[in-house]
N, C-alpha and C. Protein backbone atom coordinates (compact mmCIF):
# COMPACT_ATOMS: atom_id res chain seq x y z
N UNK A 1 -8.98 12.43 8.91
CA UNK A 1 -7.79 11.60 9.03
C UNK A 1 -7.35 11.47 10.49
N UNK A 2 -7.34 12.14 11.69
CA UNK A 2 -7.09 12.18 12.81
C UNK A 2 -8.04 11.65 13.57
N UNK A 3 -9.24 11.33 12.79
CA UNK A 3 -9.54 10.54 13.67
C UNK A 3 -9.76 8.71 13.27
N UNK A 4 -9.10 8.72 12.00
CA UNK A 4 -8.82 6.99 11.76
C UNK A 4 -7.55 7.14 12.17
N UNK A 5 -6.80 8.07 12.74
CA UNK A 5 -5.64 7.44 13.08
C UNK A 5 -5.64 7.01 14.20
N UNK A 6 -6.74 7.77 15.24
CA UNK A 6 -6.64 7.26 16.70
C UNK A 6 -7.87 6.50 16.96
N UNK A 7 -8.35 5.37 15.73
CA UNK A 7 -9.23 4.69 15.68
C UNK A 7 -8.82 3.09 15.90
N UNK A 8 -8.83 2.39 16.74
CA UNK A 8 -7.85 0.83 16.51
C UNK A 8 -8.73 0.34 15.69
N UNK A 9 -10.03 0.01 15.89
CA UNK A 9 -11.20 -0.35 15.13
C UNK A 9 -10.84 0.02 13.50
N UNK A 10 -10.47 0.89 12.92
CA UNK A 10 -10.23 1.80 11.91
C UNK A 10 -8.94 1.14 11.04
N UNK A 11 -7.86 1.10 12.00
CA UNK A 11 -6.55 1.05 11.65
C UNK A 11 -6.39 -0.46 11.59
N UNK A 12 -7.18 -1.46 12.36
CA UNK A 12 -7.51 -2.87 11.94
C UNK A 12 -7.98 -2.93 11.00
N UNK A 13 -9.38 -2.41 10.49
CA UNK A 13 -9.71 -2.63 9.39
C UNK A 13 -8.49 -2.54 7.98
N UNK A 14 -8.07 -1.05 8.08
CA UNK A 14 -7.63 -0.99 7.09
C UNK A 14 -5.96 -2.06 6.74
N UNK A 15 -5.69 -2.73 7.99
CA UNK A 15 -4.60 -3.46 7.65
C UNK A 15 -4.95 -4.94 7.39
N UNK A 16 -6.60 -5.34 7.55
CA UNK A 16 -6.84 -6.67 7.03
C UNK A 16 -7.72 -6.41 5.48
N UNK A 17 -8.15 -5.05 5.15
CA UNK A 17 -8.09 -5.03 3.97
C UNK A 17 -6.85 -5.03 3.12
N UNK A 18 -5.49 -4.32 3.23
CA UNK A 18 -4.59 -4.51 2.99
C UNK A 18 -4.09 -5.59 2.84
N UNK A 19 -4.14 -5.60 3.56
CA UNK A 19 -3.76 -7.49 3.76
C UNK A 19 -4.46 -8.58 2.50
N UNK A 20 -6.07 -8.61 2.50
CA UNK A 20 -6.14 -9.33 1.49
C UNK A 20 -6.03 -9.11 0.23
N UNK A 21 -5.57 -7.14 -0.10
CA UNK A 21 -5.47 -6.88 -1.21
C UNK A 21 -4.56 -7.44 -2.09
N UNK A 22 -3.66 -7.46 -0.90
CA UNK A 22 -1.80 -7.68 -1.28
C UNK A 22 -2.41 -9.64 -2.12
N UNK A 23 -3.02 -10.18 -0.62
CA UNK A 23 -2.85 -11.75 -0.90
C UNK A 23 -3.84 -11.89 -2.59
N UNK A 24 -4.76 -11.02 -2.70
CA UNK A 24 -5.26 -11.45 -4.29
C UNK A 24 -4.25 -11.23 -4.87
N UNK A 25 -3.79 -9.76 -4.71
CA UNK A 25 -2.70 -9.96 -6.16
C UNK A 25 -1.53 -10.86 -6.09
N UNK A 26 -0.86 -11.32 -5.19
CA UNK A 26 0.44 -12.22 -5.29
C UNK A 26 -0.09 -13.71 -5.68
N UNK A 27 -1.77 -14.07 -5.11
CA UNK A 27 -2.14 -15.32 -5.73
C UNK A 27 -2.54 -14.90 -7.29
N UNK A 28 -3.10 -14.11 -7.64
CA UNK A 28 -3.06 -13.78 -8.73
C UNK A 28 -2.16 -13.77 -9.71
N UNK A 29 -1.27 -13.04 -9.53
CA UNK A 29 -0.01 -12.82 -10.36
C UNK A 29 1.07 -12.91 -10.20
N UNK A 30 1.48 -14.47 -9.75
CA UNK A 30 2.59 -14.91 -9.32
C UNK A 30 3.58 -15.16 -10.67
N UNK A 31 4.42 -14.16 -11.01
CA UNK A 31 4.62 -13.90 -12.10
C UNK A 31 6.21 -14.12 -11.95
N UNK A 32 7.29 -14.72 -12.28
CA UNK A 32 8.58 -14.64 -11.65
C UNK A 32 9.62 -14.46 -13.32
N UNK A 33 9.47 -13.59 -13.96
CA UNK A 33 9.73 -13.84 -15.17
C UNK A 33 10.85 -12.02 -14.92
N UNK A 34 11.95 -12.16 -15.35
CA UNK A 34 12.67 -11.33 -15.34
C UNK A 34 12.45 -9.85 -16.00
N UNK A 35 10.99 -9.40 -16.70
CA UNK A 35 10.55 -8.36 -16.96
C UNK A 35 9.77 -7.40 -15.76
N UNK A 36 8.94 -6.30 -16.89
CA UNK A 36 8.42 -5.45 -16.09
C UNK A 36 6.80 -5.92 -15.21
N UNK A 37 6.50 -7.31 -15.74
CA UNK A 37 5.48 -7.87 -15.23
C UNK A 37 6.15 -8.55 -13.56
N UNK A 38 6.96 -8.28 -13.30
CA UNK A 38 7.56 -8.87 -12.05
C UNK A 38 7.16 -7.81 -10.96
N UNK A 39 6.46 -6.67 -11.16
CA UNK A 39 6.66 -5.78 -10.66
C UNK A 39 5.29 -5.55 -9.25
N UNK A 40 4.13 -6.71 -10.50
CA UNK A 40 3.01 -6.63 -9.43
C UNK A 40 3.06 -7.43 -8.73
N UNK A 41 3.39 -8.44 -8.63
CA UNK A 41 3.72 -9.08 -6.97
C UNK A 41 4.71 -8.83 -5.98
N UNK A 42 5.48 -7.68 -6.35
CA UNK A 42 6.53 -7.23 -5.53
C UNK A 42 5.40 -6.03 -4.87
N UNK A 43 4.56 -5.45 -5.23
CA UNK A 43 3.43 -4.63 -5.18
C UNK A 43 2.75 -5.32 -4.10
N UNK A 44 2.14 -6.63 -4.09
CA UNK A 44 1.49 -7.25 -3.68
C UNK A 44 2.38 -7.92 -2.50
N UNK A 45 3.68 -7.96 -2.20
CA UNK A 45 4.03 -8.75 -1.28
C UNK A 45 4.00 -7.06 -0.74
N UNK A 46 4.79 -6.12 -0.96
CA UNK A 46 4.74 -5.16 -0.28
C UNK A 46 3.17 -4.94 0.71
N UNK A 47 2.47 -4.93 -0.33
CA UNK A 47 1.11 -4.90 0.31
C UNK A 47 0.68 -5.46 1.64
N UNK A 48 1.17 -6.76 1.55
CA UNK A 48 0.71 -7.77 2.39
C UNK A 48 1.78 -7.15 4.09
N UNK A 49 2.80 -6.83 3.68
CA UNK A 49 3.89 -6.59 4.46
C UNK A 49 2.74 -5.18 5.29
N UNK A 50 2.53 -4.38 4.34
CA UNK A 50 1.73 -2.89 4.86
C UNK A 50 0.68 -3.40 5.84
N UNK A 51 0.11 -4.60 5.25
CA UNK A 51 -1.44 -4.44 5.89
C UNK A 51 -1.20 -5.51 7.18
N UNK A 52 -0.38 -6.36 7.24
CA UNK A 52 0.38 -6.81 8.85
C UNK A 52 0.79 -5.80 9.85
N UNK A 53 1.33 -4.33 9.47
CA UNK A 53 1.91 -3.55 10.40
C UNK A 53 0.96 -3.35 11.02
N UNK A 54 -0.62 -2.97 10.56
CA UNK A 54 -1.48 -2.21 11.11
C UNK A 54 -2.21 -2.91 12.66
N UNK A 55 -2.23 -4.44 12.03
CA UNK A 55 -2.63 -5.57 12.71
C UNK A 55 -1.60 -5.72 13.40
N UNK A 56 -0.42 -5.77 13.82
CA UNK A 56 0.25 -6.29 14.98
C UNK A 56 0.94 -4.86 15.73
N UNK A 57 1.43 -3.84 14.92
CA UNK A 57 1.76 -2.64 15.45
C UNK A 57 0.84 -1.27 15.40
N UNK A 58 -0.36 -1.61 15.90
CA UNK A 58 -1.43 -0.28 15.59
C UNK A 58 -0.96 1.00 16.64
N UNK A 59 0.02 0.73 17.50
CA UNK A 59 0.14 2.25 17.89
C UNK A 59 1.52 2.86 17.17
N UNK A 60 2.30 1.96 16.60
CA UNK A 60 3.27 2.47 15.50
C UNK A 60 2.49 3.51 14.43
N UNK A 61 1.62 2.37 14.05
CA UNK A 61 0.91 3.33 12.92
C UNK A 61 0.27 4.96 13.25
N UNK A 62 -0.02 4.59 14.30
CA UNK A 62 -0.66 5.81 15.02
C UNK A 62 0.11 7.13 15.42
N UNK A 63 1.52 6.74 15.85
CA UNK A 63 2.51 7.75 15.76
C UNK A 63 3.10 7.82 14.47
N UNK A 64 3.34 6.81 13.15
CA UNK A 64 3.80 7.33 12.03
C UNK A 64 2.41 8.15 11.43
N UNK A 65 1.21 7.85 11.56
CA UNK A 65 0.23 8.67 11.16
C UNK A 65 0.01 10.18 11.20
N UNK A 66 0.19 10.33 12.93
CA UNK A 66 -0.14 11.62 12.82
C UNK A 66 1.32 12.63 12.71
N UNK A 67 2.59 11.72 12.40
CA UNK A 67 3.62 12.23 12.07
C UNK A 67 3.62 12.40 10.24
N UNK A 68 2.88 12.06 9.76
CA UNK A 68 2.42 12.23 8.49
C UNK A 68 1.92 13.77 8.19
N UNK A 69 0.33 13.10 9.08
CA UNK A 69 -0.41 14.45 8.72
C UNK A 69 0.05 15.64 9.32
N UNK A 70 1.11 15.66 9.76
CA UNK A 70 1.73 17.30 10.00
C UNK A 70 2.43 17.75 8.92
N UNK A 71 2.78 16.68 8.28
CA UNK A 71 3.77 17.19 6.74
C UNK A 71 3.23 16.78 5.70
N UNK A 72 2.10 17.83 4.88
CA UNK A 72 1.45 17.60 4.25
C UNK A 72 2.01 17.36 3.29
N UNK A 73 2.93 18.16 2.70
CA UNK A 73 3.76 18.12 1.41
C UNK A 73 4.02 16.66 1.29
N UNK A 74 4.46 16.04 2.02
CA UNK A 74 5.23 14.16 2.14
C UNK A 74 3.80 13.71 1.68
N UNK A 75 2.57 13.97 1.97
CA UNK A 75 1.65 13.04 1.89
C UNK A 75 1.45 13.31 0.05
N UNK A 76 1.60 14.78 -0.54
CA UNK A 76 0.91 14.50 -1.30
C UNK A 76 2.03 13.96 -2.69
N UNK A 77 3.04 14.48 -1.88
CA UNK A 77 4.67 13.44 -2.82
C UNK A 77 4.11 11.94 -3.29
N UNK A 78 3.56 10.61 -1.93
CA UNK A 78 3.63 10.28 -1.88
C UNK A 78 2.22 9.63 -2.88
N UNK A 79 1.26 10.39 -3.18
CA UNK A 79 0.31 10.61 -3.84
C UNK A 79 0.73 10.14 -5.23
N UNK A 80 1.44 11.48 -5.77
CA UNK A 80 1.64 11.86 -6.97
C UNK A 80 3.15 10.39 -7.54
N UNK A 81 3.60 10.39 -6.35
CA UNK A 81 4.55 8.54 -6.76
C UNK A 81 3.28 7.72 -7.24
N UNK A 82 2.32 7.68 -6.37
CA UNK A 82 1.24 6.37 -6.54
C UNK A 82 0.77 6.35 -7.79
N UNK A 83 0.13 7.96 -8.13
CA UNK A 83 0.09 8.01 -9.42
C UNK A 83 0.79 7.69 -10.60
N UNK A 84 1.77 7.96 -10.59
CA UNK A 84 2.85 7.83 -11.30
C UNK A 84 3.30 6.31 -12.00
N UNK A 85 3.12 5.81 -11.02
CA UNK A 85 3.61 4.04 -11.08
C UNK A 85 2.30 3.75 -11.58
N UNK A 86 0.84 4.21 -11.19
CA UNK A 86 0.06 3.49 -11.62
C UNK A 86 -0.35 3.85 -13.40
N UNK A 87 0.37 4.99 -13.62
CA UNK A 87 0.46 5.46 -15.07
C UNK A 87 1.14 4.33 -15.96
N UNK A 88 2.18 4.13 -15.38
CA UNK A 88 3.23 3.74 -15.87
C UNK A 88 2.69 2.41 -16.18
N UNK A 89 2.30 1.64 -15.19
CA UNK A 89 1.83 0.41 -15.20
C UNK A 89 0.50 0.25 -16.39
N UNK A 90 -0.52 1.09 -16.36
CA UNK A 90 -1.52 1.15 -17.27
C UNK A 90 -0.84 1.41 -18.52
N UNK A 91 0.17 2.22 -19.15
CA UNK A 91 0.56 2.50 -20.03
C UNK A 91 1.25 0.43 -20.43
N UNK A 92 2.14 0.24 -19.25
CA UNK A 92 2.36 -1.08 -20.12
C UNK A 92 1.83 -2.62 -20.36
N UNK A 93 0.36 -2.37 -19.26
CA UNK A 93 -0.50 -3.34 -19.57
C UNK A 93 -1.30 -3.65 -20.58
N UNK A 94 -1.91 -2.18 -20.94
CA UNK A 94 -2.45 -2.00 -22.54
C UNK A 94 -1.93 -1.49 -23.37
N UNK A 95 -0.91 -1.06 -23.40
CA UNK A 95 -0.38 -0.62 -24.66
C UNK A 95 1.40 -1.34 -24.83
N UNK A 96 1.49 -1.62 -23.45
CA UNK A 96 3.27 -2.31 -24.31
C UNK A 96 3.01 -3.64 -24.30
């Protein structure tokens, strides 16, 4: 991890993958309907928002990075959220 953080090569990549992850899903599932299906393009604009920082502010990222990996506990919080939502979400794509 310390060394994609002090990678620009690295930290580009991963913000124009970001980037088009976000743009499939918001062209995908442009969904504007007052339920819990509203939830993946708010996902997806977020996304798009993430994977611009990397591309225009890569030494931001680079100091929120390795201000990360000193506090491991935050990283793996932030883990177990990801998980969480993505439970949640599988639970109401196939089954609600």
């Amino acid at each position: 991890m310390q060394g994609f953080v002090r990678s620009p090569a690295w930290i580009y990549l991963a913000g124009f993958t970001g980037l088009r992850a976000g743009l499939a899903l918001v062209l995908t599932n442009d969904v504007r309907t007052p339920d819990w299906r509203v939830i993946i393009p708010l996902i997806g604009w977020t996304t798009i928002a993430r994977g611009l920082v990397p591309i225009y502010m890569p030494l931001y990222l680079e100091a929120s990075g390795s201000w990360i990996l000193e506090r491991l506990r935050l990283l793996l919080v932030a883990a177990a959220l990801n998980l969480a939502i993505g439970l949640v979400l599988s639970d109401f794509g196939y089954f609600g």
